[in-house]
N, C-alpha and C. Protein backbone atom coordinates (compact mmCIF):
# COMPACT_ATOMS: atom_id res chain seq x y z
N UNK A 1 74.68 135.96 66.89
CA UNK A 1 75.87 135.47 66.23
C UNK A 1 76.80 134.85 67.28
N UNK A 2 77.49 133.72 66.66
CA UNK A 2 77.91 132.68 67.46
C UNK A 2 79.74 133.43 67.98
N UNK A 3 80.27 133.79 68.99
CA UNK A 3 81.14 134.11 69.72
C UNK A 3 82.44 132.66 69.04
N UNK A 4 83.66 133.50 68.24
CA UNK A 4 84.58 132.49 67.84
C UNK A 4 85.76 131.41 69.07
N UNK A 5 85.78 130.81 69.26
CA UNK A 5 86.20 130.19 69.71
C UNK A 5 87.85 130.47 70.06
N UNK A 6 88.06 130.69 71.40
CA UNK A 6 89.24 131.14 71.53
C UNK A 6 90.49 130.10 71.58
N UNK A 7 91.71 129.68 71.37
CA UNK A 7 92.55 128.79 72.14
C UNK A 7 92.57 129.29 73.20
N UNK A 8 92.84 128.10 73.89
CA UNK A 8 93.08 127.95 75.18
C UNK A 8 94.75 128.25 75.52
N UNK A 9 94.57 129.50 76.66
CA UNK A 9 95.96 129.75 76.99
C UNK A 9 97.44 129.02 77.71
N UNK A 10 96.98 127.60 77.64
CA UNK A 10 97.91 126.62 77.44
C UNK A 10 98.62 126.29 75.95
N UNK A 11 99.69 126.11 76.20
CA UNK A 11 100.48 126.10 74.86
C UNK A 11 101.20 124.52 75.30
N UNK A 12 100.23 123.28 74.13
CA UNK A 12 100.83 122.05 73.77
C UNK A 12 101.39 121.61 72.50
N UNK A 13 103.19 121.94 73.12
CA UNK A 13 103.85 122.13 71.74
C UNK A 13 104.07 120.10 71.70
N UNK A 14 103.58 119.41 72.51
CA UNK A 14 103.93 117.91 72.89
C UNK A 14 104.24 117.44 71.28
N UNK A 15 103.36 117.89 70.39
CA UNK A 15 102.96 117.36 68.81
C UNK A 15 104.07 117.27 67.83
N UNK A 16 104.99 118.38 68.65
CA UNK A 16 105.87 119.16 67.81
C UNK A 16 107.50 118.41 67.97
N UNK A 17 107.60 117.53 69.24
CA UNK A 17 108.57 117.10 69.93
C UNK A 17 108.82 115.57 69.06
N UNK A 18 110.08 115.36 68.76
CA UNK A 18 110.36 114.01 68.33
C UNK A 18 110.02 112.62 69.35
N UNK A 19 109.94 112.08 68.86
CA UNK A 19 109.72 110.87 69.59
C UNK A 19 110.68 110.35 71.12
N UNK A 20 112.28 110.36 70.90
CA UNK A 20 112.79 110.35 71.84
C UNK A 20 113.07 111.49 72.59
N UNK A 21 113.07 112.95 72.12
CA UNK A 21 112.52 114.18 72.96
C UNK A 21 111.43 113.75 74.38
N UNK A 22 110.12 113.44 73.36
CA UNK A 22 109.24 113.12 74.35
C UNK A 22 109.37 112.05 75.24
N UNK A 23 109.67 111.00 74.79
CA UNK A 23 110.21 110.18 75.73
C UNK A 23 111.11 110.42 77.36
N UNK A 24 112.32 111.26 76.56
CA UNK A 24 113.34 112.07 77.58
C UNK A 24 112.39 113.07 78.79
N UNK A 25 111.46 113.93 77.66
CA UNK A 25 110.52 114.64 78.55
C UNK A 25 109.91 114.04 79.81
N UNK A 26 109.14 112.96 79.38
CA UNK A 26 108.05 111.82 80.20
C UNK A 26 108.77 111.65 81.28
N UNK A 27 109.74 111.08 80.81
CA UNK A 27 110.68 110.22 82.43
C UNK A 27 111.13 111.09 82.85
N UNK A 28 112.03 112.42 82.68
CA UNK A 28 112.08 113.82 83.38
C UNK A 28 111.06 114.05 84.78
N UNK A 29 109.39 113.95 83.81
CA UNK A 29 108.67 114.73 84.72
C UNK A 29 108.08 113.31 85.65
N UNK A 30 108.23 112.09 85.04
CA UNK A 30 107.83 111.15 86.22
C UNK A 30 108.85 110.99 87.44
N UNK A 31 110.22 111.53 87.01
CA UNK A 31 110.90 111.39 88.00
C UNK A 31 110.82 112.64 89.32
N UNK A 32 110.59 113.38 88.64
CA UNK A 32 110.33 114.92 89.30
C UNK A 32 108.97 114.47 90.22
N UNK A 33 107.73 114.06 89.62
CA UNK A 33 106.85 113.27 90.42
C UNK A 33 107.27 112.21 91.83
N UNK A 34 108.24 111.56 91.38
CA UNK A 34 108.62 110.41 92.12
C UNK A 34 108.67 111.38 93.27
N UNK A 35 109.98 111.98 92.95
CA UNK A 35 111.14 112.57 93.95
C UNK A 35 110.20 113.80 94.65
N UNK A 36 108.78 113.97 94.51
CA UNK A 36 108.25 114.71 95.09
C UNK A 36 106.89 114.18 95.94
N UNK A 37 107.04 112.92 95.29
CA UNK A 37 105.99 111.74 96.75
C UNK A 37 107.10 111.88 97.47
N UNK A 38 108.48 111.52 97.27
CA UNK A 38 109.39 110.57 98.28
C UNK A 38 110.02 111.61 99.54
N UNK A 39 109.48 112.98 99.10
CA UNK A 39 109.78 113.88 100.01
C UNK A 39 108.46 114.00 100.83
N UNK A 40 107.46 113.77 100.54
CA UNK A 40 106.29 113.93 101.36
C UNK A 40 106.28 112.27 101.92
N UNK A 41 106.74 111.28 101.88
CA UNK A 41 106.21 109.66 102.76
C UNK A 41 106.46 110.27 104.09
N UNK A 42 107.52 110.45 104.46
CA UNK A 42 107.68 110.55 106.00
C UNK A 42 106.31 111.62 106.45
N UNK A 43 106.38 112.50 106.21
CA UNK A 43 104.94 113.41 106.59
C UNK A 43 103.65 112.32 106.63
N UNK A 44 103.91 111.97 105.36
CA UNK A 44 101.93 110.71 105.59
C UNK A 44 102.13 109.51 106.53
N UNK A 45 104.13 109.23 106.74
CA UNK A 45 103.39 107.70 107.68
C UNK A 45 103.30 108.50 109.14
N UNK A 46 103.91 109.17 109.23
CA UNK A 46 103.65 110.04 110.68
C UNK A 46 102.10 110.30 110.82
N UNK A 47 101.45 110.83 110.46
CA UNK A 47 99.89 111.20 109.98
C UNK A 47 99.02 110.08 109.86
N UNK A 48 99.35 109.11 109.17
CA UNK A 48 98.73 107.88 109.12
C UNK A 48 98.79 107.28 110.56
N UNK A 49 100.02 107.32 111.13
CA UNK A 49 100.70 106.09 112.20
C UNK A 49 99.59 106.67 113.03
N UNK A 50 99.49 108.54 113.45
CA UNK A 50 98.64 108.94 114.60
C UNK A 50 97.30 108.72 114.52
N UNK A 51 96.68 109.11 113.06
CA UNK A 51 95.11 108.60 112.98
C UNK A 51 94.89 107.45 112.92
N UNK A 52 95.51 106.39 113.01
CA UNK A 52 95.49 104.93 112.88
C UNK A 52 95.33 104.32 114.62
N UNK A 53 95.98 105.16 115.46
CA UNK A 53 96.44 105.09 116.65
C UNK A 53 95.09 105.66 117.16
N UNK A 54 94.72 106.72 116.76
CA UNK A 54 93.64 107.29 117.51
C UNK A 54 92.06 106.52 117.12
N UNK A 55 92.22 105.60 115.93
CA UNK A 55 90.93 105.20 115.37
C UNK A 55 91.15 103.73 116.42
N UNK A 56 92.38 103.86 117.19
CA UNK A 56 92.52 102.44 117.96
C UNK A 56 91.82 102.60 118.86
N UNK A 57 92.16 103.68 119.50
CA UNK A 57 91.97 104.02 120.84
C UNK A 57 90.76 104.70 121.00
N UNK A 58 89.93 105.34 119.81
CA UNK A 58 88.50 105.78 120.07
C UNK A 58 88.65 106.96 120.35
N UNK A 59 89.74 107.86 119.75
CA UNK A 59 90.16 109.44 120.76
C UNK A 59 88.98 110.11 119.02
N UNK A 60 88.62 110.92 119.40
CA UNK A 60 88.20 112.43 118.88
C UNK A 60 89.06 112.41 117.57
N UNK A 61 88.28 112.79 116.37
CA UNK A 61 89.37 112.43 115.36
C UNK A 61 89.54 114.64 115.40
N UNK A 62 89.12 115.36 115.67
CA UNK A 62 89.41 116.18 115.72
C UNK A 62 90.56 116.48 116.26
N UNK A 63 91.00 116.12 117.53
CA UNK A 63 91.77 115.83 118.53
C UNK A 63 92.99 115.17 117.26
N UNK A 64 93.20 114.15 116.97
CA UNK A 64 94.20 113.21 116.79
C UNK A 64 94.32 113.61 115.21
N UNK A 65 93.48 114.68 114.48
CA UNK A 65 93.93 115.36 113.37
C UNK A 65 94.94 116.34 113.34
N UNK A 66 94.61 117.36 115.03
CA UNK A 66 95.87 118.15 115.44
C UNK A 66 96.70 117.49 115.64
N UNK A 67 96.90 116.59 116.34
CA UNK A 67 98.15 115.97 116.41
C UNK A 67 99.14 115.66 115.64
N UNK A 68 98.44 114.72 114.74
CA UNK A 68 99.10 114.30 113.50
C UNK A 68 99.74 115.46 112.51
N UNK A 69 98.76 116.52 112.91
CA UNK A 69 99.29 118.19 111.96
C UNK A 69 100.86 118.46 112.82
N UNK A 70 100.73 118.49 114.23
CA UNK A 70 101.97 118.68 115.32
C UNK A 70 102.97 118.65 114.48
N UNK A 71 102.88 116.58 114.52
CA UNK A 71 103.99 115.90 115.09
C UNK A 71 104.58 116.01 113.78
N UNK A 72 104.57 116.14 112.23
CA UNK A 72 104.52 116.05 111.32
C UNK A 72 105.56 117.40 111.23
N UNK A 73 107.01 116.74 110.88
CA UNK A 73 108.05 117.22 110.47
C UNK A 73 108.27 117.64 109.40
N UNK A 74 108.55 119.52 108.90
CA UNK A 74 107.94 119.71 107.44
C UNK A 74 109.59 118.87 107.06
N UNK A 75 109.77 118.94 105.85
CA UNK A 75 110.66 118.37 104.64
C UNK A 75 111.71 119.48 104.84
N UNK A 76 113.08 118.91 105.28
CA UNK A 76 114.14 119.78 105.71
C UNK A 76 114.43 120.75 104.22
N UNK A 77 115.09 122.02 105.03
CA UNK A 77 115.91 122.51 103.96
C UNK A 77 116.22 122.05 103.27
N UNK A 78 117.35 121.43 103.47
CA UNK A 78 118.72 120.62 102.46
C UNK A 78 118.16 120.40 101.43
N UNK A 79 117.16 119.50 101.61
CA UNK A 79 116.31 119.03 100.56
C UNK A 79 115.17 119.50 99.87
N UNK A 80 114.42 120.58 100.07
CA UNK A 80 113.81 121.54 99.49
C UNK A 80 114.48 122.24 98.35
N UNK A 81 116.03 122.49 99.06
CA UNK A 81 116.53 123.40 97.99
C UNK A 81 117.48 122.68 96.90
N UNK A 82 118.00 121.01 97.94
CA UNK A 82 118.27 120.29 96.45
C UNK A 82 117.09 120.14 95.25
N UNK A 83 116.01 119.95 95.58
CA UNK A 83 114.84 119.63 94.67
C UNK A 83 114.76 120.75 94.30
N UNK A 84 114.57 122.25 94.58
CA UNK A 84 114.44 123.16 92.91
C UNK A 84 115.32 123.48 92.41
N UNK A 85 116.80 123.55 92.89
CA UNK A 85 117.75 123.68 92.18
C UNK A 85 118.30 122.64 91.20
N UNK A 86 117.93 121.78 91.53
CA UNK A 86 118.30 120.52 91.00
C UNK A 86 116.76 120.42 89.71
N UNK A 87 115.66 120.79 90.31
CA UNK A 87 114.81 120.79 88.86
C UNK A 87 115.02 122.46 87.82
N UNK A 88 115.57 123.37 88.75
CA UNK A 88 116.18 124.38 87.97
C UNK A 88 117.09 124.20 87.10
N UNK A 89 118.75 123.48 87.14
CA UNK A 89 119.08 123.20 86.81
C UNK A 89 118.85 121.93 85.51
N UNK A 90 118.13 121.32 85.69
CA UNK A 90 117.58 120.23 84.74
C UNK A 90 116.81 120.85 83.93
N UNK A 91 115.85 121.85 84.09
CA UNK A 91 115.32 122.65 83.23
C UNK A 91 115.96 123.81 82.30
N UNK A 92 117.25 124.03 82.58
CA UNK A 92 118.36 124.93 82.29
C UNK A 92 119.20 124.07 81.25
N UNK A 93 119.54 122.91 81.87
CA UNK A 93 120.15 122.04 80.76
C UNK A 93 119.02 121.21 79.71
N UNK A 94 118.09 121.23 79.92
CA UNK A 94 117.15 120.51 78.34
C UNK A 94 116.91 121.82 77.95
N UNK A 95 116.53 123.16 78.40
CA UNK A 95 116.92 123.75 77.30
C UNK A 95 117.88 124.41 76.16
N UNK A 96 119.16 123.59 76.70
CA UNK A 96 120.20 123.63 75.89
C UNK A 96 120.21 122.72 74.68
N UNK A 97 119.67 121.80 74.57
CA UNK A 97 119.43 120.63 74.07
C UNK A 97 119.15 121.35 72.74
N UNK A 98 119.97 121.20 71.45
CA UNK A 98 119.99 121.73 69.94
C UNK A 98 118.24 120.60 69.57
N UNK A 99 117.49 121.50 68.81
CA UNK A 99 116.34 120.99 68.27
C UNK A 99 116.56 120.73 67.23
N UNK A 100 116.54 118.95 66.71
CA UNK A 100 116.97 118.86 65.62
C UNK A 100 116.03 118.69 64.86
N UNK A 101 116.41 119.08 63.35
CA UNK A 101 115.14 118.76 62.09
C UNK A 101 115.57 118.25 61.21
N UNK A 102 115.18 117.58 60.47
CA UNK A 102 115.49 117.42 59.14
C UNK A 102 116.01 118.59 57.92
N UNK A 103 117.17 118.25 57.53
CA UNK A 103 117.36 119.29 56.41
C UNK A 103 116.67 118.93 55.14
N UNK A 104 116.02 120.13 54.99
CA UNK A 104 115.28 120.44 53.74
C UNK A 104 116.35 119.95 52.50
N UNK A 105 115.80 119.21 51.41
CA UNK A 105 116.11 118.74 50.41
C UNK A 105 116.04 119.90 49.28
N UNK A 106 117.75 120.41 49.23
CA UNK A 106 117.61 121.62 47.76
C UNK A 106 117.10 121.05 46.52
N UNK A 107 116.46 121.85 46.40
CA UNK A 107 116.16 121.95 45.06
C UNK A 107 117.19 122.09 43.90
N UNK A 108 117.65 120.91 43.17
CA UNK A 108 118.69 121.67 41.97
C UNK A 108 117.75 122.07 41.06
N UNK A 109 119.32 122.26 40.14
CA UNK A 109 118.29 123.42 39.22
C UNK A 109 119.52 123.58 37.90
N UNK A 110 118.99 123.00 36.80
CA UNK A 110 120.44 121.95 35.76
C UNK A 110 120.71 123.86 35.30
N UNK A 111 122.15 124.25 34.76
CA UNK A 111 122.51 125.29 34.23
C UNK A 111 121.70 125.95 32.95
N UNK A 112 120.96 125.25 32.41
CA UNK A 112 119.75 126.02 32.06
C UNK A 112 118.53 127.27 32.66
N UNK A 113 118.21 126.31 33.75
CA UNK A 113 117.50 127.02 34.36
C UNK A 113 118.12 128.37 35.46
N UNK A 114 118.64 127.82 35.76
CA UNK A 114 119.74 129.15 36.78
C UNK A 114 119.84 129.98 36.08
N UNK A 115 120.16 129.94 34.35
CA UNK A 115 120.64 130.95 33.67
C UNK A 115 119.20 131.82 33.14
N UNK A 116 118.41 131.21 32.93
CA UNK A 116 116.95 131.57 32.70
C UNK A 116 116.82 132.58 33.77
N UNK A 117 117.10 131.82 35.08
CA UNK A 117 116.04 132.59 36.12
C UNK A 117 116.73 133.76 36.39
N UNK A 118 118.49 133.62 36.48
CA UNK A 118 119.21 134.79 36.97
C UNK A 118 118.91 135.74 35.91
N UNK A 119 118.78 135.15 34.56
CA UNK A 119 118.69 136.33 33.61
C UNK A 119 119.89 136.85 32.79
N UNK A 120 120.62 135.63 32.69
CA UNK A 120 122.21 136.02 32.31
C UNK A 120 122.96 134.86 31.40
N UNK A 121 123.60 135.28 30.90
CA UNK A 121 123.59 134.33 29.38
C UNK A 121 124.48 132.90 30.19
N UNK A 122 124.01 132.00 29.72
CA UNK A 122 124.68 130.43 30.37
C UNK A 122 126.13 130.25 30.16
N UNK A 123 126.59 130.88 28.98
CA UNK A 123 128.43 130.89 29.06
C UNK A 123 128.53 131.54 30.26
N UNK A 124 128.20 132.55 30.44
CA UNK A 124 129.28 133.74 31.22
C UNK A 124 128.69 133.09 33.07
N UNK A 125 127.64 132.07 33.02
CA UNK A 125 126.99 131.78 34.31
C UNK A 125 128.37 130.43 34.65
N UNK A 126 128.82 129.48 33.53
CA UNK A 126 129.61 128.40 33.24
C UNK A 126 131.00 128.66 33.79
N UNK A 127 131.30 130.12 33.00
CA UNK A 127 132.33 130.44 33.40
C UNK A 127 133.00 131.26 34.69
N UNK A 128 131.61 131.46 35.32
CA UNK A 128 131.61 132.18 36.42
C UNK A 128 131.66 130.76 37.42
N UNK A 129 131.64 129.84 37.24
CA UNK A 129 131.00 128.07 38.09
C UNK A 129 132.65 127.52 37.99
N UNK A 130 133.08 127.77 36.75
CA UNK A 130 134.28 127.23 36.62
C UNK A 130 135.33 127.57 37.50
N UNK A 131 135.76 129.19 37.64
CA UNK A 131 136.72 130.09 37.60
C UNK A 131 136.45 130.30 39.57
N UNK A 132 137.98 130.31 39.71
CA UNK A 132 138.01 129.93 41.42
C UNK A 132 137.55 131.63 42.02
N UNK A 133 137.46 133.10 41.24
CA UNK A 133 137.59 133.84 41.72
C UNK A 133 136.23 134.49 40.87
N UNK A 134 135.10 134.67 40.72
CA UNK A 134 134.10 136.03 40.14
C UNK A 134 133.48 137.13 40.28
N UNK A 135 133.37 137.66 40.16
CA UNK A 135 132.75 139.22 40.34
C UNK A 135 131.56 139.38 39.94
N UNK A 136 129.94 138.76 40.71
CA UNK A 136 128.99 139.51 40.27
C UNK A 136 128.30 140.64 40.09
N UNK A 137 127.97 141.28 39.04
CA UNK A 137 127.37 142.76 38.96
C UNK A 137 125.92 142.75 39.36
N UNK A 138 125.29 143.58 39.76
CA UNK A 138 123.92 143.81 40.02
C UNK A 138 123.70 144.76 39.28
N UNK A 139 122.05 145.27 39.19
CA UNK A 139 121.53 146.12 38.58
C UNK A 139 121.50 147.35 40.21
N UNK A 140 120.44 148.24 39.84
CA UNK A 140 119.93 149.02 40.67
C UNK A 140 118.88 148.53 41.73
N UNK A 141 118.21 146.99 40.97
CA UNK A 141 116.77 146.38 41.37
C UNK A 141 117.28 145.31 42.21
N UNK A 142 118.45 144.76 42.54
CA UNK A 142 119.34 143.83 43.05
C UNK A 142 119.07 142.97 41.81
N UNK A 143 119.05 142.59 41.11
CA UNK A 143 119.36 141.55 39.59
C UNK A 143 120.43 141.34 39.58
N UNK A 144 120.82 140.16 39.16
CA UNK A 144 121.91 140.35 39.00
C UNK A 144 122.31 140.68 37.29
N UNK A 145 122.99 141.11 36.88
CA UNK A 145 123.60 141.48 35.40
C UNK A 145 124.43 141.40 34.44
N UNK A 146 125.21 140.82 35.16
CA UNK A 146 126.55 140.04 34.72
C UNK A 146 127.55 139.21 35.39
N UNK A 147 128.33 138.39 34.81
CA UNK A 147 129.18 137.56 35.75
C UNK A 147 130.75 137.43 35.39
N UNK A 148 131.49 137.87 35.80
CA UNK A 148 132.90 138.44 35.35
C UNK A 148 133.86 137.54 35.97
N UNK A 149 134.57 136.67 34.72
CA UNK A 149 135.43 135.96 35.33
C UNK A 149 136.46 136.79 35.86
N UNK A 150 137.36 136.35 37.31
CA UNK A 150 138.62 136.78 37.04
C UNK A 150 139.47 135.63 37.26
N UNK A 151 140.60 135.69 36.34
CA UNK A 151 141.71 135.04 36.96
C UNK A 151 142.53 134.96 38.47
């Protein structure tokens, strides 16, 4: 017997997101991309410049791989911690972002039927619709049972 098929423990709510949601999303994370080449260029032209130099000169690429590892300045503070705070923060504020939907279309329902369904005679439902102040009664079953104008 054939083993059921599990989901996969990734959760792609992408389906679920409005159109300019996703949009907002996309350029979010391409920018987050950008801004995370643009912190690594200086590391690759340093790296590039030395193995480029050593493929000149015929040196040992073993040799001119350490090097290039050396000389290769990691990505300062400052900027390490602007980039997760700054994608912390950005992730802190879209999830503030109210999810909007469409409001559901009520159902009316002409004073016939209300009075049908509540179970209660259509004057006293009329006059309960009219009158700025009413008093509904319930049963024991939550029903309701009557509808009491007051003045």
């Amino acid at each position: 017997m054939a083993e059921p098929r599990s989901k996969p423990p990734i959760i792609n709510a992408r389906g679920e997101l409005g159109r300019g949601r996703r949009l907002v999303s996309d350029g979010a994370t391409l920018l987050v991309w950008i801004g995370w080449i643009l912190l690594w260029i200086p590391a690759f032209r340093v790296a590039f410049r030395s193995l480029r130099e050593a493929h000149r000169l015929h040196v040992d690429w073993d040799l001119a791989a350490q090097e290039a590892i050396d000389t290769i300045t990691p990505v300062s503070l400052t900027h390490s911690a602007l980039l997760v705070f700054g994608t912390c923060a950005l992730l802190l504020l879209w999830s503030l972002i109210p999810n909007r939907k469409p409001a559901a279309v009520p159902v009316t329902e002409t004073l016939e039927e209300e009075a049908r369904r509540l179970q209660v005679p259509r004057q006293e439902l009329q006059d309960g619709r009219d009158s700025r102040i009413c008093v509904v009664h319930h049963n024991d079953d939550g029903a309701v049972s009557s509808i009491e104008r007051r003045a």
